[in-house]
Protein backbone atom coordinates (compact mmCIF):
# COMPACT_ATOMS: atom_id res chain seq x y z
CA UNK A 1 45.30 1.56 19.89
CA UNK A 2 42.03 3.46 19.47
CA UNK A 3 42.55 3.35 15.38
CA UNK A 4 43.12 -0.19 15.72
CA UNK A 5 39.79 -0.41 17.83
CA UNK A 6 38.06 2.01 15.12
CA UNK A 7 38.51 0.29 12.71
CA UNK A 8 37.26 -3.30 14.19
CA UNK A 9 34.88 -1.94 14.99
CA UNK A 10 33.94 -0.28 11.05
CA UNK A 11 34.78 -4.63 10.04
CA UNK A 12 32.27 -6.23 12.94
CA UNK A 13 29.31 -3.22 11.14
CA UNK A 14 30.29 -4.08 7.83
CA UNK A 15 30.45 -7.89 8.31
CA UNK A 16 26.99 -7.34 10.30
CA UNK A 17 25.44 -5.01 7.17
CA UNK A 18 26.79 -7.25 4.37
CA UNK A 19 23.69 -10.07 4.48
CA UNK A 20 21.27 -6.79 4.33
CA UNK A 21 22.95 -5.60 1.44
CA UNK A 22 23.64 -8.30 -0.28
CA UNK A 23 20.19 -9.35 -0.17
CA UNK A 24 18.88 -5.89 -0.99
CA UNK A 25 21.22 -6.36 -4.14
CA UNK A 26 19.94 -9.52 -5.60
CA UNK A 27 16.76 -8.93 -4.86
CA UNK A 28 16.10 -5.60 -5.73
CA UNK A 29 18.80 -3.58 -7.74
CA UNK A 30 19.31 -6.79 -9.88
CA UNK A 31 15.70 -7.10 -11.25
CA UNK A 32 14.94 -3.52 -11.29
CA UNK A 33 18.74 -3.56 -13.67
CA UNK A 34 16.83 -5.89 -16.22
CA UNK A 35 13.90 -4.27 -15.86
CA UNK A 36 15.78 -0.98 -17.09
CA UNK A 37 17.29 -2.87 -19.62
CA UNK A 38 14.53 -4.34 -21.64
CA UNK A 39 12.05 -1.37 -21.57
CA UNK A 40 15.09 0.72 -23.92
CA UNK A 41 14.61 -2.56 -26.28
CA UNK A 42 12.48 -2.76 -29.31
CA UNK A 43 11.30 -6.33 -28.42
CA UNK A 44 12.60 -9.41 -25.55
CA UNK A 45 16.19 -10.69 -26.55
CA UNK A 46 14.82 -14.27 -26.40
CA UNK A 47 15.21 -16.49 -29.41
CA UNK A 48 15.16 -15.26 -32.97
CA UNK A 49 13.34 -12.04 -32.21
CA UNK A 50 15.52 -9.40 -33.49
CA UNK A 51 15.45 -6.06 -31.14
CA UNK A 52 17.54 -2.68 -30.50
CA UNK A 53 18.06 -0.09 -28.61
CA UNK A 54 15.06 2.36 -28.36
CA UNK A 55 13.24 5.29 -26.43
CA UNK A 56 10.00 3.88 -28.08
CA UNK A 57 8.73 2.61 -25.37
CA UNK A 58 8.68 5.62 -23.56
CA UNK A 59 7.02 7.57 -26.04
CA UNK A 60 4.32 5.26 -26.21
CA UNK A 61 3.18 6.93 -22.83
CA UNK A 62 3.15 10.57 -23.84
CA UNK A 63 1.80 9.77 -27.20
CA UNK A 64 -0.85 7.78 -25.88
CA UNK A 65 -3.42 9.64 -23.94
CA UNK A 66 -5.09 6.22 -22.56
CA UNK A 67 -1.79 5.59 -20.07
CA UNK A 68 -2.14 8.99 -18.77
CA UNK A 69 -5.63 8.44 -17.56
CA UNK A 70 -5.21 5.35 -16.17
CA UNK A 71 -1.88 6.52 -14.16
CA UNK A 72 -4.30 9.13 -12.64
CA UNK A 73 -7.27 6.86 -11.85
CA UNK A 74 -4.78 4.75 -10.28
CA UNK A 75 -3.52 7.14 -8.36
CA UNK A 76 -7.05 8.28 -7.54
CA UNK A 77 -7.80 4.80 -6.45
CA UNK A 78 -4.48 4.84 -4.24
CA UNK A 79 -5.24 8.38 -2.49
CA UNK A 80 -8.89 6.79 -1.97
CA UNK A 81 -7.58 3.17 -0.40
CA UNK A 82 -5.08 5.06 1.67
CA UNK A 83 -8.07 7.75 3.21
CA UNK A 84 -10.00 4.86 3.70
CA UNK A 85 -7.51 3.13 5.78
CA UNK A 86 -6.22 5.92 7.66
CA UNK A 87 -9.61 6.95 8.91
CA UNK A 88 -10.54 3.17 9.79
CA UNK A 89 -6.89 2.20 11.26
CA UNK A 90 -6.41 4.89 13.19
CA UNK A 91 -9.62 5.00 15.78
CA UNK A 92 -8.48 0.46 15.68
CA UNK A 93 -4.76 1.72 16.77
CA UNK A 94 -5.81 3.48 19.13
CA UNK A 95 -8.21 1.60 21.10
CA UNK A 96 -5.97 -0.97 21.07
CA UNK A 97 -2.84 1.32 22.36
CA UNK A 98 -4.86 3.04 25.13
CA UNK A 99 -8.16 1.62 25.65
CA UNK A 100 -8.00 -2.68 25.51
CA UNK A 101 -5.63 -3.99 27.74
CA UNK A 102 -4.52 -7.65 28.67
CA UNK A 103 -5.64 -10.44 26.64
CA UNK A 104 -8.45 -8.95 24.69
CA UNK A 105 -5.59 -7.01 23.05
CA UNK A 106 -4.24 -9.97 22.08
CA UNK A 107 -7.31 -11.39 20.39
CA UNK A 108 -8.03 -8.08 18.51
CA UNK A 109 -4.30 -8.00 17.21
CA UNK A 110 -4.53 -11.33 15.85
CA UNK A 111 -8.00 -10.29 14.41
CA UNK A 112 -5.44 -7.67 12.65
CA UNK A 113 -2.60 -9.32 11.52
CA UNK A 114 -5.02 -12.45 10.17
CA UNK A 115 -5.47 -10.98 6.58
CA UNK A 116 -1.34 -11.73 6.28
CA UNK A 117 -2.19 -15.25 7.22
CA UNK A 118 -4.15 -15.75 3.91
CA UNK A 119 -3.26 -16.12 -0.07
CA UNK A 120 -4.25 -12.74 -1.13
CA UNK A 121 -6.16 -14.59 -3.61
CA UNK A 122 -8.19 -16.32 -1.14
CA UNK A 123 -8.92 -12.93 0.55
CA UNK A 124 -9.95 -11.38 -3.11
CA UNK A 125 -12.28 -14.31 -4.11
CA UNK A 126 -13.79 -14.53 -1.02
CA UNK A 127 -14.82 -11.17 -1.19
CA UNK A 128 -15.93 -11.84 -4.38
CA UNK A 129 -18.70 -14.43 -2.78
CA UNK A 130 -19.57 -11.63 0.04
CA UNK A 131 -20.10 -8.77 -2.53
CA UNK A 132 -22.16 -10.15 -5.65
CA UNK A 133 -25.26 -10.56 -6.07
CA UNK A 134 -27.38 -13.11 -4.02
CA UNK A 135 -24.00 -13.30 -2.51
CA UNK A 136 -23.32 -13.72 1.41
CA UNK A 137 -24.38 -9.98 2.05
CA UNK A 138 -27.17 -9.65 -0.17
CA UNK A 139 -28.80 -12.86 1.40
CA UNK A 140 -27.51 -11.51 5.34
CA UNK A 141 -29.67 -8.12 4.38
CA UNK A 142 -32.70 -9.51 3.37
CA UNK A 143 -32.87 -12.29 6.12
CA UNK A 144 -32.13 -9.17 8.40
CA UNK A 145 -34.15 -6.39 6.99
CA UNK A 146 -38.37 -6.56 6.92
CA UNK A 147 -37.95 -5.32 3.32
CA UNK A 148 -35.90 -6.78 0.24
CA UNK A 149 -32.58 -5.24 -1.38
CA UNK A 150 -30.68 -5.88 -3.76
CA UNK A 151 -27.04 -6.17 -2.78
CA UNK A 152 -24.73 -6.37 -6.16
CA UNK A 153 -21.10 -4.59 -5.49
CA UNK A 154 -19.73 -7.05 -7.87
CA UNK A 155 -17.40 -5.15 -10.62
CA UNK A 156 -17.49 -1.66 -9.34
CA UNK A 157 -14.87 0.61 -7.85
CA UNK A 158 -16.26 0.34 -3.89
CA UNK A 159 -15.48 -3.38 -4.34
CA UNK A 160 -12.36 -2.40 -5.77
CA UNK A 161 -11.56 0.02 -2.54
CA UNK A 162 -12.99 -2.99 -0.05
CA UNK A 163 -10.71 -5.45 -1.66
CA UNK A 164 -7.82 -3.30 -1.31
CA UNK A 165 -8.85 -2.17 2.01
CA UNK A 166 -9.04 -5.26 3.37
CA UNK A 167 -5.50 -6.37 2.42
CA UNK A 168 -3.48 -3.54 3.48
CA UNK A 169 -5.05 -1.94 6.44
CA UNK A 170 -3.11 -3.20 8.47
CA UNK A 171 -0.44 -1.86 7.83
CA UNK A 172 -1.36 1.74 9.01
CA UNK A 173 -2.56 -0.08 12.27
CA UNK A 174 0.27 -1.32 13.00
CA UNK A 175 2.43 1.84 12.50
CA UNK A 176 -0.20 3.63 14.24
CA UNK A 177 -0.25 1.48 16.89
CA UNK A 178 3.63 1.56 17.21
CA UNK A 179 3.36 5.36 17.60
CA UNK A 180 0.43 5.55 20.03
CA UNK A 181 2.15 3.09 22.78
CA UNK A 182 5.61 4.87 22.93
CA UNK A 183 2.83 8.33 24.03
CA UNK A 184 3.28 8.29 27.79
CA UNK A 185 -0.14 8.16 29.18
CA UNK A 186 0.92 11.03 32.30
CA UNK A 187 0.62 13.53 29.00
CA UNK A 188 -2.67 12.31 28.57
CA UNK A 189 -3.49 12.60 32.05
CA UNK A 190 -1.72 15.71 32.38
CA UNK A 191 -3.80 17.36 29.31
CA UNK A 192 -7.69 15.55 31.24
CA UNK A 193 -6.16 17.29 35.12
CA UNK A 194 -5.67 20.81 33.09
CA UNK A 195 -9.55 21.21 31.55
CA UNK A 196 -8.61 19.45 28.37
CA UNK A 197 -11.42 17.72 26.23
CA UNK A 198 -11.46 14.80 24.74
CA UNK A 199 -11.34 15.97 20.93
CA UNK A 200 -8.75 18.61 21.97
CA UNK A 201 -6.68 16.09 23.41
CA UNK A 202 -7.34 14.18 20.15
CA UNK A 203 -6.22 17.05 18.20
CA UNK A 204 -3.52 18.38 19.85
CA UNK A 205 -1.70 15.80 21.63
CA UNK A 206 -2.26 12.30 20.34
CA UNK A 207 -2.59 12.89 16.22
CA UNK A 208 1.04 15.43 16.66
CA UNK A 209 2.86 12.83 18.68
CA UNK A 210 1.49 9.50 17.10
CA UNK A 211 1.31 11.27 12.62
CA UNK A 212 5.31 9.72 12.08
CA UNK A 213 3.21 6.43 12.58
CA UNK A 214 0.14 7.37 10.84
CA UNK A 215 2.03 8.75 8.09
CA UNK A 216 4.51 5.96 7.29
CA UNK A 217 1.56 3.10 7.02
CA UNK A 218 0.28 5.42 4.52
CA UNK A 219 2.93 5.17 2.72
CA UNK A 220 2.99 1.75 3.07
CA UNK A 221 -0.55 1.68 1.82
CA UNK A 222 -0.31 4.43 -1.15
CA UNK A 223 2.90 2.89 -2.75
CA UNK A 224 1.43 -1.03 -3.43
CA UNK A 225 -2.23 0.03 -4.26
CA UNK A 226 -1.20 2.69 -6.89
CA UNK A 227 0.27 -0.21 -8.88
CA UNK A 228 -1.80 -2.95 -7.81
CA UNK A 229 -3.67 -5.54 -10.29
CA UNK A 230 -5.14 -8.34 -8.95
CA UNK A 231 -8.05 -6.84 -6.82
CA UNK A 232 -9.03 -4.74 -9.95
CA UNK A 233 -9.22 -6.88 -12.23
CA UNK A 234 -11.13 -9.69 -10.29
CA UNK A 235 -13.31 -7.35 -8.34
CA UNK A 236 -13.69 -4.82 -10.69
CA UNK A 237 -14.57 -6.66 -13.87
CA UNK A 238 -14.79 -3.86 -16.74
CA UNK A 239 -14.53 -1.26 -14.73
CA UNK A 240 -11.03 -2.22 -13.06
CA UNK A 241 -8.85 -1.17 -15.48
CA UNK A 242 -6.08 0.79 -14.11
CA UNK A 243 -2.61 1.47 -14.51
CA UNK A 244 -1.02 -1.82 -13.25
CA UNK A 245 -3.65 -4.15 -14.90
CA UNK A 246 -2.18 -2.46 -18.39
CA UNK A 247 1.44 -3.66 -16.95
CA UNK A 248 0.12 -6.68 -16.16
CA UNK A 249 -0.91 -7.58 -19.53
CA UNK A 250 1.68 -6.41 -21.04
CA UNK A 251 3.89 -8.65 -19.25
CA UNK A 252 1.55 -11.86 -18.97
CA UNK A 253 -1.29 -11.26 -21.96
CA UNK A 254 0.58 -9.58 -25.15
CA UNK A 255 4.11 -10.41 -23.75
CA UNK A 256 5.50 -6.78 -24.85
CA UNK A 257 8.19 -6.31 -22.13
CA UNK A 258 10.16 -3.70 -23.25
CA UNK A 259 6.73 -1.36 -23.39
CA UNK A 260 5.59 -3.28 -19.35
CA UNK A 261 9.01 -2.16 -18.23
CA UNK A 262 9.16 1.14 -19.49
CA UNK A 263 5.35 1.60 -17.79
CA UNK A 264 6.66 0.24 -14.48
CA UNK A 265 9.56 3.01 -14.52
CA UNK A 266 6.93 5.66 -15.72
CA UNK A 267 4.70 4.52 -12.53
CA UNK A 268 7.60 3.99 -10.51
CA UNK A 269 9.00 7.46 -11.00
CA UNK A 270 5.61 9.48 -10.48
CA UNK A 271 5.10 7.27 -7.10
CA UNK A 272 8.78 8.71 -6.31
CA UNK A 273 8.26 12.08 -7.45
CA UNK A 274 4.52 12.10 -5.14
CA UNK A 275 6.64 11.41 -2.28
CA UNK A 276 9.20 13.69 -2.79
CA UNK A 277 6.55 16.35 -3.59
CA UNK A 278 4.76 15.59 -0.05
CA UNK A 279 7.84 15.34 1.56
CA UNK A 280 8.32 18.94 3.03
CA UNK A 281 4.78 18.66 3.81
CA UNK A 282 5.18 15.65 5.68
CA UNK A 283 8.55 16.70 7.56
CA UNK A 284 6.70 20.12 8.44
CA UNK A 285 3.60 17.98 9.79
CA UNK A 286 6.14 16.11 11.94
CA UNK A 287 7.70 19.05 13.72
């Protein structure tokens, strides 16, 4: 009777998990498949075009010293976005875990959550108007300020980081702010009745108990912005050339494929092996 029940029990989890994985299939292992396909071919099997099988496209990176220093300025740019966020989010996540209460909560989250109510093209070109010159902040300095400046952040890498910033910093709020409400507040209280300071309650209590949070929106943050495009190239101008616009083009501009997929696989693999590097790190952090 229990087998019987045991294994009912295995068919009502499967028949639960099977949308999830299905899904996770053909929408994930499926394109990443083709993508693994074409970047070992010569050229795209559309049409005419004659192709084979080839590690060229591979090559191209280590023979090629102009991939290699944009992988690393990307992932420079990624490490920066992520810092950025983490020390903005955090101090946001947690004044709205412990501090706000009621509905002022409520308006601040939505204040949060409204950059993923926006085409992240909208959020990008808007910036755009706010950052160049005689833009919305040059013209909101000098009609503040008894003196005239000149405000032009226009293609440069801190519009670059504010673009990005913008569009995924929510993410480590959220996390953060996930973590930070399931911290009882009676430690808290219990730390303040024994002598504790603020900072050392800061330090020792809140960042240990609430880093799982902190940690997986950066994640969330480091993973997207290391391969990221669109804010570089339209905020950055000249300077925002980094490893994901080259993708880009390669895919959209020069239609070359094979040599964009075999890129996204070199980029996808160094994002993997960062994470598995940081990993003990992490786990150790968490303990």
């Amino acid at each position: 009777m229990s087998t019987v029940l045991a294994r009912q029990d295995r068919l009502k989890i499967a028949s639960l998990l099977s949308p999830a994985y299905i899904w996770l299939t053909v929408a994930i292992f499926l394109p990443l498949s083709a993508m693994l396909y074409f970047s070992f071919l010569s050229d795209v099997p559309f049409g005419d075009a004659e192709w084979r099988y080839t590690t060229d496209n591979y090559q191209a990176f280590f023979q090629t010293s102009t991939y290699a220093t944009l992988l690393w300025k990307s992932i420079k740019l990624g490490l920066t976005v992520t810092a950025v966020s983490v020390l903005v989010g955090f101090p946001c996540a947690y004044v709205l875990a412990k501090v706000i209460k009621g509905k002022s909560r409520e308006a601040l989250f939505l204040l949060v959550i409204l950059p993923f109510w926006s085409n992240s093209l909208v959020r990008i070109f808007s910036w755009a108007i706010v950052l160049r010159g005689n833009g919305v902040l040059d013209l909101g300095l000098n009609a503040i300020l008894p003196f005239e400046v000149d405000v032009n952040l226009m293609f440069s890498t801190p519009a670059i980081v504010i673009g990005l910033v913008h569009s995924y910093l929510p993410y480590v709020i959220l996390t953060s702010y996930l973590a930070l409400q399931a911290i009882d507040d009676s430690l808290i209280d219990a730390a303040r009745s024994m002598g504790a300071n603020k900072l050392t309650i800061l330090w020792r209590l809140v960042l240990p108990l609430s880093l799982p949070g902190l940690l997986a929106g950066a994640v969330l943050i480091f993973v997207p912005v290391v391969g990221s495009f669109m804010e570089p190239r339209i905020l950055g101008g000249r300077v925002g050339t980094y490893f994901g616009t080259v993708i880009e083009d390669q895919f959209v501009a020069v239609f070359n494929w094979p040599l964009g997929a075999a890129l996204s696989f070199i980029l996808l693999a160094v994002v993997l092996l960062i994470l598995a590097t940081a990993s003990p790190v992490l786990r150790r952090a968490q303990t």
